[in-house]
N, C-alpha and C. Protein backbone atom coordinates (compact mmCIF):
# COMPACT_ATOMS: atom_id res chain seq x y z
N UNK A 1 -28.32 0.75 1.71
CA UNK A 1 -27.90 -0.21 0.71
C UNK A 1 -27.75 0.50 -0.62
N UNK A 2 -26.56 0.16 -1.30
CA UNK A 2 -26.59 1.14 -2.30
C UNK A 2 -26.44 -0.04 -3.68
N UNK A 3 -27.89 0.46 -4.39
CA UNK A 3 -28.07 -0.58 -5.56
C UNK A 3 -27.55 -0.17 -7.05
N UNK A 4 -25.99 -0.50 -6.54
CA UNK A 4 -25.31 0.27 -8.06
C UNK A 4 -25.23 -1.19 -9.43
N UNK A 5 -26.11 -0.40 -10.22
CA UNK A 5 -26.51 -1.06 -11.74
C UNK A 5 -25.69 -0.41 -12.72
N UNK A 6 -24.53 0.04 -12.38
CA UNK A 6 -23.88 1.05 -13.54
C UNK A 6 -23.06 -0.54 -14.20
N UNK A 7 -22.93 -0.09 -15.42
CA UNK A 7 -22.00 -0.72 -15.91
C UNK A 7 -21.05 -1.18 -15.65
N UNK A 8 -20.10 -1.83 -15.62
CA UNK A 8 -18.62 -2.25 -15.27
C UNK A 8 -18.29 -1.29 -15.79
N UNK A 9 -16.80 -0.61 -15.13
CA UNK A 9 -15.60 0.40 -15.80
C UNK A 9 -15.51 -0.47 -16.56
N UNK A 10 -14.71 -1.60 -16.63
CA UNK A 10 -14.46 -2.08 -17.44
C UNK A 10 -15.00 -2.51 -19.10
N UNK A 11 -16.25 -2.70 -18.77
CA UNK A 11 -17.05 -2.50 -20.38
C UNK A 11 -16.99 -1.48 -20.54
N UNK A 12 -16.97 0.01 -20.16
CA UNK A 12 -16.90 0.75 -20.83
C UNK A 12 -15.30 0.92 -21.18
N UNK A 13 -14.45 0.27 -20.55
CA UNK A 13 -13.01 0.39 -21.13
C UNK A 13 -12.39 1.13 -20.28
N UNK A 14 -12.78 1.76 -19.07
CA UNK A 14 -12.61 2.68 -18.56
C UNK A 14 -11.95 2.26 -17.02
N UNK A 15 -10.65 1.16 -17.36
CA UNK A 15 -10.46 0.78 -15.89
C UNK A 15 -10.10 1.67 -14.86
N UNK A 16 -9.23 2.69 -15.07
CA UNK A 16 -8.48 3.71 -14.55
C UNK A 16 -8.73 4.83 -14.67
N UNK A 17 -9.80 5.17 -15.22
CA UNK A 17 -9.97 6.70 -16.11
C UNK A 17 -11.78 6.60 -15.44
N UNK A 18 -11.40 7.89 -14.35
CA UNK A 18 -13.15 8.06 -13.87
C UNK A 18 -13.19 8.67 -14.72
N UNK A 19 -14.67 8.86 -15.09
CA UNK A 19 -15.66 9.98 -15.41
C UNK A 19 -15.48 11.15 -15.54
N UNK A 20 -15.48 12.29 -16.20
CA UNK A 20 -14.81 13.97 -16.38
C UNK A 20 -16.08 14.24 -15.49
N UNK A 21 -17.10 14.04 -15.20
CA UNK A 21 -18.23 14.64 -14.45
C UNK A 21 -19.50 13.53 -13.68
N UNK A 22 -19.74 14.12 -12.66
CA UNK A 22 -20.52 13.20 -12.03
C UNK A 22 -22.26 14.25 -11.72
N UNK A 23 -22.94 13.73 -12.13
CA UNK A 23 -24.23 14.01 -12.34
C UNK A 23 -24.83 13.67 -11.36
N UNK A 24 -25.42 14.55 -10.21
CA UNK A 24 -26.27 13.79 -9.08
C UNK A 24 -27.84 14.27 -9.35
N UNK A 25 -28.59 13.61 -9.34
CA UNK A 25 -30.27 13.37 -9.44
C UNK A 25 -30.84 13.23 -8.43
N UNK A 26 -31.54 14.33 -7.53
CA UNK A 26 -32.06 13.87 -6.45
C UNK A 26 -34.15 13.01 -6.69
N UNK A 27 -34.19 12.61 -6.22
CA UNK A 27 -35.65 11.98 -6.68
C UNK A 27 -36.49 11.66 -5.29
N UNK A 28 -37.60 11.59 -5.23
CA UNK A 28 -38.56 11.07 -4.56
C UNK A 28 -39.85 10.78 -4.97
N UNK A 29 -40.89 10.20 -4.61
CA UNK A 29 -41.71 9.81 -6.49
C UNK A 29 -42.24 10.53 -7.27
N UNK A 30 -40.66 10.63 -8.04
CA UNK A 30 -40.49 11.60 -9.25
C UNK A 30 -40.93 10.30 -10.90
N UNK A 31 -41.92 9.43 -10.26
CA UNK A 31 -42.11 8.77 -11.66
C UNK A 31 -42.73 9.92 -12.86
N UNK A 32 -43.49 10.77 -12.60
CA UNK A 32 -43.98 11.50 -13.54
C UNK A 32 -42.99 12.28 -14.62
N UNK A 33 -41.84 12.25 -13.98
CA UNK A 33 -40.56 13.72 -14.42
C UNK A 33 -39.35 12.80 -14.55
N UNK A 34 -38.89 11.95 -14.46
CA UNK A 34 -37.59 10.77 -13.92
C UNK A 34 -37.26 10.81 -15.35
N UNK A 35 -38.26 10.34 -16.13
CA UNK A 35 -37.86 9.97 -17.52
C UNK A 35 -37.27 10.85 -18.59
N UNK A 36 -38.11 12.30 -18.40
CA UNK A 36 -37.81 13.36 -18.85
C UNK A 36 -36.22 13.45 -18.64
N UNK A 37 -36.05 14.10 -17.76
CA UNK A 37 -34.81 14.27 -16.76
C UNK A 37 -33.41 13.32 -17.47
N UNK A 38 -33.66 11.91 -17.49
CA UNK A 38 -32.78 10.81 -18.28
C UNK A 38 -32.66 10.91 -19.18
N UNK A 39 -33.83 11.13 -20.00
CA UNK A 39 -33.63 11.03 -21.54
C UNK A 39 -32.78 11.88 -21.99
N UNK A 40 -33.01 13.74 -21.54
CA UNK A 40 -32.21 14.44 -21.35
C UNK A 40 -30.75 14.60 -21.34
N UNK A 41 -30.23 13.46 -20.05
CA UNK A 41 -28.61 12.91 -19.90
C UNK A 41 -28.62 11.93 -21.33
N UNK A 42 -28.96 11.11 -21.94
CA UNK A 42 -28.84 10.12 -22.52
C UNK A 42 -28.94 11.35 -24.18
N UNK A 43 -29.13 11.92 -24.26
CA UNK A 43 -28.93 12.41 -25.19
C UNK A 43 -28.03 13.88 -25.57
N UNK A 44 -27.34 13.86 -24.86
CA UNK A 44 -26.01 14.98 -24.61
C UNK A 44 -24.48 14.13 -25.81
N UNK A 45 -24.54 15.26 -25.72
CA UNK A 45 -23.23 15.36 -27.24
C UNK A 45 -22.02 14.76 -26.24
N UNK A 46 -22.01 15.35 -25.23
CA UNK A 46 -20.65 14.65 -24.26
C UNK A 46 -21.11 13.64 -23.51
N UNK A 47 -20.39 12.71 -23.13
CA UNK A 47 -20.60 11.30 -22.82
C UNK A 47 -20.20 10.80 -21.62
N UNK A 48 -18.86 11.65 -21.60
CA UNK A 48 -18.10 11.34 -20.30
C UNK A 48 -18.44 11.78 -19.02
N UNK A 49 -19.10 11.13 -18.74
CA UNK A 49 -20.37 11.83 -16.88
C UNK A 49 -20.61 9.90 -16.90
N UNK A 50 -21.07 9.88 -15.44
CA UNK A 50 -21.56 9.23 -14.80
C UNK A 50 -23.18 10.09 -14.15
N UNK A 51 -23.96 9.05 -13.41
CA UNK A 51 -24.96 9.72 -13.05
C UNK A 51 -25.51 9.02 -11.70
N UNK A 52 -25.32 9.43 -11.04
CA UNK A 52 -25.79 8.80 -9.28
C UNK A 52 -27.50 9.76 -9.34
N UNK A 53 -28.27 8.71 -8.82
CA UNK A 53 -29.70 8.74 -8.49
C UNK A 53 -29.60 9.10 -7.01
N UNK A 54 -29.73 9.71 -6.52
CA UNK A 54 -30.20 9.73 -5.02
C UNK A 54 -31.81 9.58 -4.76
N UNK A 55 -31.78 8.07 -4.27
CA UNK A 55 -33.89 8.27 -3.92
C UNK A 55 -34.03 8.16 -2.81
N UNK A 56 -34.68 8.92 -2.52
CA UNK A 56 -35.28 9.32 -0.78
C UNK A 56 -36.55 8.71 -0.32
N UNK A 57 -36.81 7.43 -0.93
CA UNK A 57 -37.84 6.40 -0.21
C UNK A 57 -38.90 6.43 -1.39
N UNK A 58 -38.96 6.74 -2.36
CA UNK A 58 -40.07 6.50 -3.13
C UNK A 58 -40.20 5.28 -3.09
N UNK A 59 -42.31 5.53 -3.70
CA UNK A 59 -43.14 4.43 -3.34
C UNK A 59 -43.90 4.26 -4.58
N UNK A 60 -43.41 5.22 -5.85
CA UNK A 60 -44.05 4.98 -6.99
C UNK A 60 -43.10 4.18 -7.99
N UNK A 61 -43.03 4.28 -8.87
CA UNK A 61 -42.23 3.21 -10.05
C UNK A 61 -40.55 3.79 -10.22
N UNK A 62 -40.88 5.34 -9.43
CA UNK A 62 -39.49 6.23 -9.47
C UNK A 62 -37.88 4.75 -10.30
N UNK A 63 -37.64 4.26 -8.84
CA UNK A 63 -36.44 3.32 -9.15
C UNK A 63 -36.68 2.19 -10.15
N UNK A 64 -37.78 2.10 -10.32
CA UNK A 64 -37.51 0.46 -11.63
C UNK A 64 -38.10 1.56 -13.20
N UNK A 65 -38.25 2.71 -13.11
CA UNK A 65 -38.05 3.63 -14.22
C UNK A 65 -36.28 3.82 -14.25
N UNK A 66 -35.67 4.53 -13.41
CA UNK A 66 -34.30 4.86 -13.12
C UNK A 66 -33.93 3.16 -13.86
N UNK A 67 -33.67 2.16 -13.33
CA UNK A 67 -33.30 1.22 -13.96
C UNK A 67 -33.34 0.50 -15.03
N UNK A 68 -34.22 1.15 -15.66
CA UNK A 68 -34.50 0.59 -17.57
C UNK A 68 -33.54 1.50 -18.31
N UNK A 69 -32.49 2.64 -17.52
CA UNK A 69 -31.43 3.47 -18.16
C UNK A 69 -29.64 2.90 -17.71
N UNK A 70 -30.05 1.52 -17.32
CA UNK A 70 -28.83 0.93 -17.12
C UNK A 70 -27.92 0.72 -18.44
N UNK A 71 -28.51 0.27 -18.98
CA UNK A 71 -27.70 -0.05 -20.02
C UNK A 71 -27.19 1.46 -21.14
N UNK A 72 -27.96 2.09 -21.05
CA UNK A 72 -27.31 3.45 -21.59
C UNK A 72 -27.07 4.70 -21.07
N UNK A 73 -26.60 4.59 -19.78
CA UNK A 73 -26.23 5.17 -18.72
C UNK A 73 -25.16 4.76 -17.61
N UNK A 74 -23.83 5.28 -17.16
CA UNK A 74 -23.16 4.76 -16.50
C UNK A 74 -23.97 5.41 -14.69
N UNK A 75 -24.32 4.48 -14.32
CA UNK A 75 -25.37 4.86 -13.23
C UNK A 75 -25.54 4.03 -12.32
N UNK A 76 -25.92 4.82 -10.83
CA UNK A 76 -25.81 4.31 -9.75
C UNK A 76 -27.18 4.89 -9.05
N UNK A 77 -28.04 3.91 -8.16
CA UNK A 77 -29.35 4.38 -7.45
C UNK A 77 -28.91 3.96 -5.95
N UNK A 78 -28.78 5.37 -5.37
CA UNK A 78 -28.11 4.99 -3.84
C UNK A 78 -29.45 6.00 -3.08
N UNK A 79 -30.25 4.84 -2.23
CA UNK A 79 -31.01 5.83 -1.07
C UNK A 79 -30.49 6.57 -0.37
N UNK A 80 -31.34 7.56 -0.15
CA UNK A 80 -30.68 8.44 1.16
C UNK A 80 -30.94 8.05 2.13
N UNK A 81 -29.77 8.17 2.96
CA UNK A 81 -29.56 7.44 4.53
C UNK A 81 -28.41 7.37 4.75
């Protein structure tokens, strides 16, 4: 099941026009380091990236950390499987 929280293209204006770069994050309960890691993307001079989460079954706060960066992040949390 893939629990994509990214923004609409469209709010970002971006109906037709992907992303210049796609950012993949692999995680597993990476709650200790997740945040680090985001804040990181969220504060880059270039903008134009997307960012896919890959989580591999975590059982700590990993994904509802990943999801408090919805709104300033064009982002997607897809398990592996």
């Amino acid at each position: 099941m893939n629990t994509d929280i990214a923004l609409g293209e469209q709010e970002h204006g971006q109906e037709n026009n992907p992303p210049a770069l796609s950012i993949v994050v692999l995680t597993c309960n990476s709650s200790s380091t997740i945040e680090e890691c985001l804040d990181s993307l969220v504060n880059q001079d270039f903008t134009d990236f997307e960012t896919i989460v890959v989580d591999d079954g975590s059982v700590d706060e990993t994904v509802s950390i990943v999801s408090c960066y919805s709104s300033r992040l064009r982002l997607s949390i897809v398990p592996n499987g």
